[in-house]
N, C-alpha and C. Protein backbone atom coordinates (compact mmCIF):
# COMPACT_ATOMS: atom_id res chain seq x y z
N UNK A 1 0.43 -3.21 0.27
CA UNK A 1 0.19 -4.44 -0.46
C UNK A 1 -0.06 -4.12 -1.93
N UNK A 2 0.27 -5.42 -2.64
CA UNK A 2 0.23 -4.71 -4.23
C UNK A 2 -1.10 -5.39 -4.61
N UNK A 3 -1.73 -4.99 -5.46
CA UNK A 3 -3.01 -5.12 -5.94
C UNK A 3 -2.66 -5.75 -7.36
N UNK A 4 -3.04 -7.05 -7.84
CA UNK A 4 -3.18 -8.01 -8.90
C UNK A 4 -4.51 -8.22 -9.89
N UNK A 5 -4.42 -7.87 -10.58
CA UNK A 5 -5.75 -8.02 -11.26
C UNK A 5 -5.40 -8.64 -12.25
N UNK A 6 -6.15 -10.29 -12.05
CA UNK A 6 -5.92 -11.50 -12.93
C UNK A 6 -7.51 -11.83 -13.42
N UNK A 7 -7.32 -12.86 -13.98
CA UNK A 7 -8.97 -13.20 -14.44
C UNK A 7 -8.63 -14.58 -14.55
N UNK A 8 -9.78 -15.68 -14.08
CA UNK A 8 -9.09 -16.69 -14.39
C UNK A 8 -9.23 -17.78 -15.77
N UNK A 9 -9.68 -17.36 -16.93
CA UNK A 9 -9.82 -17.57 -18.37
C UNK A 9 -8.75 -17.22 -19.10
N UNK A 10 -7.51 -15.87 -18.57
CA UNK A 10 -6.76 -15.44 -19.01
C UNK A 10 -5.14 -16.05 -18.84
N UNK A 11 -4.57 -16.48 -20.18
CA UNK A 11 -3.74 -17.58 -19.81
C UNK A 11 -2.20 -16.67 -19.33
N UNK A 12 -2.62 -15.21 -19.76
CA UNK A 12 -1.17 -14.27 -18.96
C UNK A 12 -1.17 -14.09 -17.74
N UNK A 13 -1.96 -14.65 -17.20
CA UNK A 13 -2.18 -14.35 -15.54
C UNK A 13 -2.34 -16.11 -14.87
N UNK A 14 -1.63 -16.90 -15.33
CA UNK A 14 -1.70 -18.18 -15.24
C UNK A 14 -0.54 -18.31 -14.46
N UNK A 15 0.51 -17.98 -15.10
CA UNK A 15 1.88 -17.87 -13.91
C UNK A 15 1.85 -16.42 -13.30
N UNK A 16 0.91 -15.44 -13.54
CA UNK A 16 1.33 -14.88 -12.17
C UNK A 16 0.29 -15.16 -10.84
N UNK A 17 -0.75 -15.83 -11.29
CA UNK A 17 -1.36 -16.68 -9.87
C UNK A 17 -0.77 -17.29 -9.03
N UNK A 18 0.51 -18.20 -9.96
CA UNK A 18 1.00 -19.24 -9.54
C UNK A 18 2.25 -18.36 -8.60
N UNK A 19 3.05 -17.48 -8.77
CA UNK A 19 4.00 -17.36 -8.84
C UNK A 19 3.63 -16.26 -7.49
N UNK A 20 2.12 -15.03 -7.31
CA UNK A 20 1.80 -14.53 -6.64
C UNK A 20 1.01 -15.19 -5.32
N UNK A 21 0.65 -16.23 -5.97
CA UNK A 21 -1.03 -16.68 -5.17
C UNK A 21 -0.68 -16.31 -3.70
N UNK A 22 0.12 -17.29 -2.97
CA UNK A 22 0.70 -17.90 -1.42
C UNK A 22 1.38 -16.26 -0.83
N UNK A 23 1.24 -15.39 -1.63
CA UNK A 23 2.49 -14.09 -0.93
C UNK A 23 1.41 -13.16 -0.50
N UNK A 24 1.71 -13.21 0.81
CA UNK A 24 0.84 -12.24 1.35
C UNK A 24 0.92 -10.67 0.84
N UNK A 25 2.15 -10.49 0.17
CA UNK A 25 2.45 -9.02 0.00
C UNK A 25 1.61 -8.62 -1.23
N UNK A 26 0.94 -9.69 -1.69
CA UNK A 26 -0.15 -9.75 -2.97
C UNK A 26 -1.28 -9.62 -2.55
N UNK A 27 -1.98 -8.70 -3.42
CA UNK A 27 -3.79 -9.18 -3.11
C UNK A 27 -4.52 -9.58 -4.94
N UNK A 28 -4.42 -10.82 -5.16
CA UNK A 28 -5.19 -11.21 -6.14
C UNK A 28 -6.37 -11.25 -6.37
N UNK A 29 -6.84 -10.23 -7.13
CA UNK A 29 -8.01 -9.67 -7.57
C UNK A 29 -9.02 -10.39 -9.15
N UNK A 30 -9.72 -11.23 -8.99
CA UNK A 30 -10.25 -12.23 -10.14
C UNK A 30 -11.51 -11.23 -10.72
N UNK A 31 -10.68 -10.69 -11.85
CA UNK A 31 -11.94 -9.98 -12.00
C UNK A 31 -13.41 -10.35 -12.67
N UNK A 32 -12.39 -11.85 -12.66
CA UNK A 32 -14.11 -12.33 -13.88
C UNK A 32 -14.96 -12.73 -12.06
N UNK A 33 -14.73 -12.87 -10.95
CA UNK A 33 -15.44 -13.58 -10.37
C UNK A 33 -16.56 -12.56 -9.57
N UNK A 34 -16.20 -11.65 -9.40
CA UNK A 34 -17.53 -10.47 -9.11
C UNK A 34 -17.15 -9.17 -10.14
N UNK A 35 -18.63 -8.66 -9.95
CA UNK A 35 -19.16 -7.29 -10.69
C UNK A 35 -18.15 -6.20 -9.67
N UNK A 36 -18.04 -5.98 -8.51
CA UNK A 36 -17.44 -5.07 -8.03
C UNK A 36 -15.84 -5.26 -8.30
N UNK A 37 -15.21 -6.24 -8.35
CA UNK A 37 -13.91 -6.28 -8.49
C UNK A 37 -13.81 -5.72 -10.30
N UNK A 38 -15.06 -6.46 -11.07
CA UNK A 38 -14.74 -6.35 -12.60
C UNK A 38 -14.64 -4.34 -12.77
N UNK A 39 -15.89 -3.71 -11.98
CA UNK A 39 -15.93 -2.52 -12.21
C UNK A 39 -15.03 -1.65 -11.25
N UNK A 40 -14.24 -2.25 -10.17
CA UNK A 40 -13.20 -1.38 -9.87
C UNK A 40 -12.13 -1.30 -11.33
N UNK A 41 -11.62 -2.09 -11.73
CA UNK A 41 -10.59 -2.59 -12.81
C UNK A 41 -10.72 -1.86 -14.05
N UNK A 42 -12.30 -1.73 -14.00
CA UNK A 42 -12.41 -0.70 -15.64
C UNK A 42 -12.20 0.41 -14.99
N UNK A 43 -12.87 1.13 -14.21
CA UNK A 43 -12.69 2.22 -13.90
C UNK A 43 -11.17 2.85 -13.63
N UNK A 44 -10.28 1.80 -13.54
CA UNK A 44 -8.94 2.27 -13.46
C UNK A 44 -8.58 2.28 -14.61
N UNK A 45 -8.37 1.26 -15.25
CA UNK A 45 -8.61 0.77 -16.71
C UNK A 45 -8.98 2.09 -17.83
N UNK A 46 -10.10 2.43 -17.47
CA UNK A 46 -10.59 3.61 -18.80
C UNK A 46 -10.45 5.04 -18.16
N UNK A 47 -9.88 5.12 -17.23
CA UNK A 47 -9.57 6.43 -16.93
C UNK A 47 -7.74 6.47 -16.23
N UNK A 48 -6.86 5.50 -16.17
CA UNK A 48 -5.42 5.88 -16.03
C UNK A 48 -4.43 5.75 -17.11
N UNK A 49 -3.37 6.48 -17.51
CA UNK A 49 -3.23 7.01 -17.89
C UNK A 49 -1.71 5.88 -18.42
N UNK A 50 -1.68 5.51 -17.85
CA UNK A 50 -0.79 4.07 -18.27
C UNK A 50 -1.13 2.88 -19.13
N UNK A 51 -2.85 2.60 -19.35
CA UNK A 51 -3.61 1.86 -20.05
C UNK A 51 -3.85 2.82 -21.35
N UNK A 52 -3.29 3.51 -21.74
CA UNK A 52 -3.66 4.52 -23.01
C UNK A 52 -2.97 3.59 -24.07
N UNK A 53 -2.29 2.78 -23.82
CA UNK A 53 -1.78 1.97 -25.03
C UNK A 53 -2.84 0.53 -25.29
N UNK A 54 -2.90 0.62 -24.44
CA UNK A 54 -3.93 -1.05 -24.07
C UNK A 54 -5.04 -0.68 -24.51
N UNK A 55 -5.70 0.59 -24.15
CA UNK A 55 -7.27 1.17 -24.62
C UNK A 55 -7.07 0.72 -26.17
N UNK A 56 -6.20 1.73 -27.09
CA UNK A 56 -5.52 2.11 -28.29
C UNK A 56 -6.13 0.45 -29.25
N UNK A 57 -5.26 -0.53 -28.21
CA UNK A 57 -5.19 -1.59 -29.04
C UNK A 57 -6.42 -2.88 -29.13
N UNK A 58 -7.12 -2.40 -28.20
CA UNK A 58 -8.60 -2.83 -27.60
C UNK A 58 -8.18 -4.40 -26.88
N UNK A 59 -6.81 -3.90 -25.74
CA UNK A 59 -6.57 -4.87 -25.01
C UNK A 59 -7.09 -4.92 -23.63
N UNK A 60 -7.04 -6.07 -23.26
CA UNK A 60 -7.88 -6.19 -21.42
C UNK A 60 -6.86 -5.10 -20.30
N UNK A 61 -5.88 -5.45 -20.41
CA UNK A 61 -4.98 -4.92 -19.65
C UNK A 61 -4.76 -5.48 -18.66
N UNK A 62 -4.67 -7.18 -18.41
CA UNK A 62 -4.21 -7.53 -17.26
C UNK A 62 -2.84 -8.62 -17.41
N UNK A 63 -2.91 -9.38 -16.97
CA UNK A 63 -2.38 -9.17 -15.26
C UNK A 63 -2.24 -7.34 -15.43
N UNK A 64 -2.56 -7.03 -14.15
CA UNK A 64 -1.89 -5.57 -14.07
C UNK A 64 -1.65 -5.49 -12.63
N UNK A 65 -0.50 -5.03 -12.16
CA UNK A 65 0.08 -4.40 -10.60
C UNK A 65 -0.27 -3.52 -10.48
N UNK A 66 -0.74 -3.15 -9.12
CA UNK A 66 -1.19 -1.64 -9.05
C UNK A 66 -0.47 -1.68 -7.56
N UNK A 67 0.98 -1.27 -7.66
CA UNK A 67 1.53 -1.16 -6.37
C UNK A 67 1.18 -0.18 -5.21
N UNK A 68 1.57 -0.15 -4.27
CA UNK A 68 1.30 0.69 -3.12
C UNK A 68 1.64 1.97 -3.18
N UNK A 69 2.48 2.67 -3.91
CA UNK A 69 2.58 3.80 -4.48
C UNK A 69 1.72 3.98 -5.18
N UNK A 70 0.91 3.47 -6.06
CA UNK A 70 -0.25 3.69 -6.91
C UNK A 70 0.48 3.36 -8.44
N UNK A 71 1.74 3.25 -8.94
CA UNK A 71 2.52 2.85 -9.74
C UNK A 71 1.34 1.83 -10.25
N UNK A 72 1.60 1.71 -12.24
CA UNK A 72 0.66 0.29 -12.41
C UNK A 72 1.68 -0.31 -13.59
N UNK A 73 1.38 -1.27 -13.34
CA UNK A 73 2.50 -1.95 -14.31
C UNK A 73 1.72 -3.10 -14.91
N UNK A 74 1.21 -3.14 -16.45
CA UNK A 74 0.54 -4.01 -16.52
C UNK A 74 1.26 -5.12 -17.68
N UNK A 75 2.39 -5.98 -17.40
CA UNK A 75 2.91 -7.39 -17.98
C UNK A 75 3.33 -7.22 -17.06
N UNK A 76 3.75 -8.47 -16.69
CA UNK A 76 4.83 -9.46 -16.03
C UNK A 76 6.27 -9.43 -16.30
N UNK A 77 6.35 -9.49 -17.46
CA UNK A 77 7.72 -9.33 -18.14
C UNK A 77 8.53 -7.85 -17.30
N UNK A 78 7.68 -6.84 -17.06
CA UNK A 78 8.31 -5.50 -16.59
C UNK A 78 7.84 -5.52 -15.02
N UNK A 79 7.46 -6.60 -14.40
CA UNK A 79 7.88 -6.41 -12.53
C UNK A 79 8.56 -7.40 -12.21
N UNK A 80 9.86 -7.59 -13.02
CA UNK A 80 10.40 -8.46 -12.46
C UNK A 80 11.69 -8.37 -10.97
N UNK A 81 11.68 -6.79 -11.05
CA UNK A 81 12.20 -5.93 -9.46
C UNK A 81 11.69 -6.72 -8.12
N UNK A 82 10.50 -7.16 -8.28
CA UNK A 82 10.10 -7.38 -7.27
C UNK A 82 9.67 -8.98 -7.47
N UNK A 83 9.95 -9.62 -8.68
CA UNK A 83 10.04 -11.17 -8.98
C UNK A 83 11.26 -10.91 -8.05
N UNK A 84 12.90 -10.54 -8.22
CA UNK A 84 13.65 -11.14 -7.67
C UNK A 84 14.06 -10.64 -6.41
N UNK A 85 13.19 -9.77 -5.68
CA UNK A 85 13.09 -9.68 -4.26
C UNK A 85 12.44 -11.19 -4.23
N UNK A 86 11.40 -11.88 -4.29
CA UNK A 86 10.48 -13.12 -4.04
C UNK A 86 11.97 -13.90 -4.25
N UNK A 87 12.46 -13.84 -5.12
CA UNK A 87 13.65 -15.03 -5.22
C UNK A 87 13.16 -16.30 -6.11
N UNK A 88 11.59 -15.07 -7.07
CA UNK A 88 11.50 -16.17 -8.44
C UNK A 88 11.54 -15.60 -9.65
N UNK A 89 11.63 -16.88 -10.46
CA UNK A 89 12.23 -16.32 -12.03
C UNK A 89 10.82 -15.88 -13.04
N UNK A 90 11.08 -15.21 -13.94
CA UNK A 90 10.12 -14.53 -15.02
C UNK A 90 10.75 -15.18 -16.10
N UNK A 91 11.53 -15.95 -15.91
CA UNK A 91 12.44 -16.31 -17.60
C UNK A 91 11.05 -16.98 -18.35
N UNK A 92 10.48 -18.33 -17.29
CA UNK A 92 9.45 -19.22 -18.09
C UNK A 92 8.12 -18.27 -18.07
N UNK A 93 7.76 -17.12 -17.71
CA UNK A 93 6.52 -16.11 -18.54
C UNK A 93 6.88 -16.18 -20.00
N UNK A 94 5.42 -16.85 -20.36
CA UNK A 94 4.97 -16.89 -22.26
C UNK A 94 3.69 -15.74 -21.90
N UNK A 95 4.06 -14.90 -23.22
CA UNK A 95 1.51 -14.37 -23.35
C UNK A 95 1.37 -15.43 -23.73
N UNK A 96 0.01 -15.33 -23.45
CA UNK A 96 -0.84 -15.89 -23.86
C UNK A 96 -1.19 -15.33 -25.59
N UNK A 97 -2.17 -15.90 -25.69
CA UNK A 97 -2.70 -15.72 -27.35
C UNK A 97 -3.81 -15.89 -27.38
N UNK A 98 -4.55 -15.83 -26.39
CA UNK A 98 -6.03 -16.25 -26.21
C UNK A 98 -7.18 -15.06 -25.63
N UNK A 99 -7.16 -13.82 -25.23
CA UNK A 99 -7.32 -12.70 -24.84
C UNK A 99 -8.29 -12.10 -25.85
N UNK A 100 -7.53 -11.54 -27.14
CA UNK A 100 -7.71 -10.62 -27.71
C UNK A 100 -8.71 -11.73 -28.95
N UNK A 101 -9.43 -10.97 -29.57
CA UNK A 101 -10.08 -11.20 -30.64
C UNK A 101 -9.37 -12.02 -31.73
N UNK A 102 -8.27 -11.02 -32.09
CA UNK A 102 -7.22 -11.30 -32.88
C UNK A 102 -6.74 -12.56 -33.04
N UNK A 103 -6.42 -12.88 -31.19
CA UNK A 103 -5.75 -14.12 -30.97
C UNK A 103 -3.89 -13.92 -30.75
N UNK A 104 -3.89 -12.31 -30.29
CA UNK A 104 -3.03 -11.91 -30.09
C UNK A 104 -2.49 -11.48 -29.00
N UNK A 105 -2.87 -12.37 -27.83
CA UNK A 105 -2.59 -12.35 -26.64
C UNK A 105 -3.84 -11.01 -25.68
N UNK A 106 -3.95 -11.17 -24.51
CA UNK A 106 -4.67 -10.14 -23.61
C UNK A 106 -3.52 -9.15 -23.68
C-alpha cells in the first residue's frame, strides 16, 4: 500500500485527497491531525534523502508518496504512472500558493 502524507490546510493535497481518498491501494496520512502521524513525516522528512531539495528551500514536503518499495515522490505532477493505472487525470493539478511563507506554494 502506498503511504500519502496530506495535511488538510494544504491546498496541494486538495486533489490528491480527492483523487486518492476512496482507493484502498492508498493510506492517507493527515498529518496536521495527530502528533504521531506529524512526527513519523518529519522524521522521514529531515533525514531522506529525496527531501534535500525541499529542506534547502524551507518547504513542507507534501503531498508526498511513500510507495511500497520505499520510493518517495513528493508532487503530484511526477506520480502520474500510477494516476493512469487509477484511470484518472493530473492535467487539472494546480500548487497551491498557500504553504510556504513566501506564498509560494508548500
Amino acid at each position: 500500500m502506498t503511504k500519502i502524507y496530506v495535511m488538510e490546510s494544504c491546498p496541494d493535497c486538495t486533489q490528491v485527497k480527492q483523487l486518492y481518498g476512496n482507493n484502498p491501494e492508498y493510506e492517507l496520512i493527515d498529518i496536521g491531525q495527530q502528533a504521531r502521524s506529524l512526527k513519523e513525516f518529519l522524521a522521514l522528512r529531515d533525514s531522506h534523502p529525496a527531501f534535500e531539495k525541499v529542506r534547502k528551500r524551507g518547504n513542507i514536503g507534501i503531498p508526498c508518496f511513500v510507495k511500497k518499495d520505499g520510493t518517495i515522490i513528493i508532487s503530484l505532477k511526477h506520480y502520474d504512472a500510477d494516476q493512469a493505472e487509477a484511470g484518472r487525470l493530473v492535467e487539472s493539478y494546480a500548487e497551491g500558493a498557500a504553504c510556504n511563507l513566501d506564498g509560494t506554494g508548500c
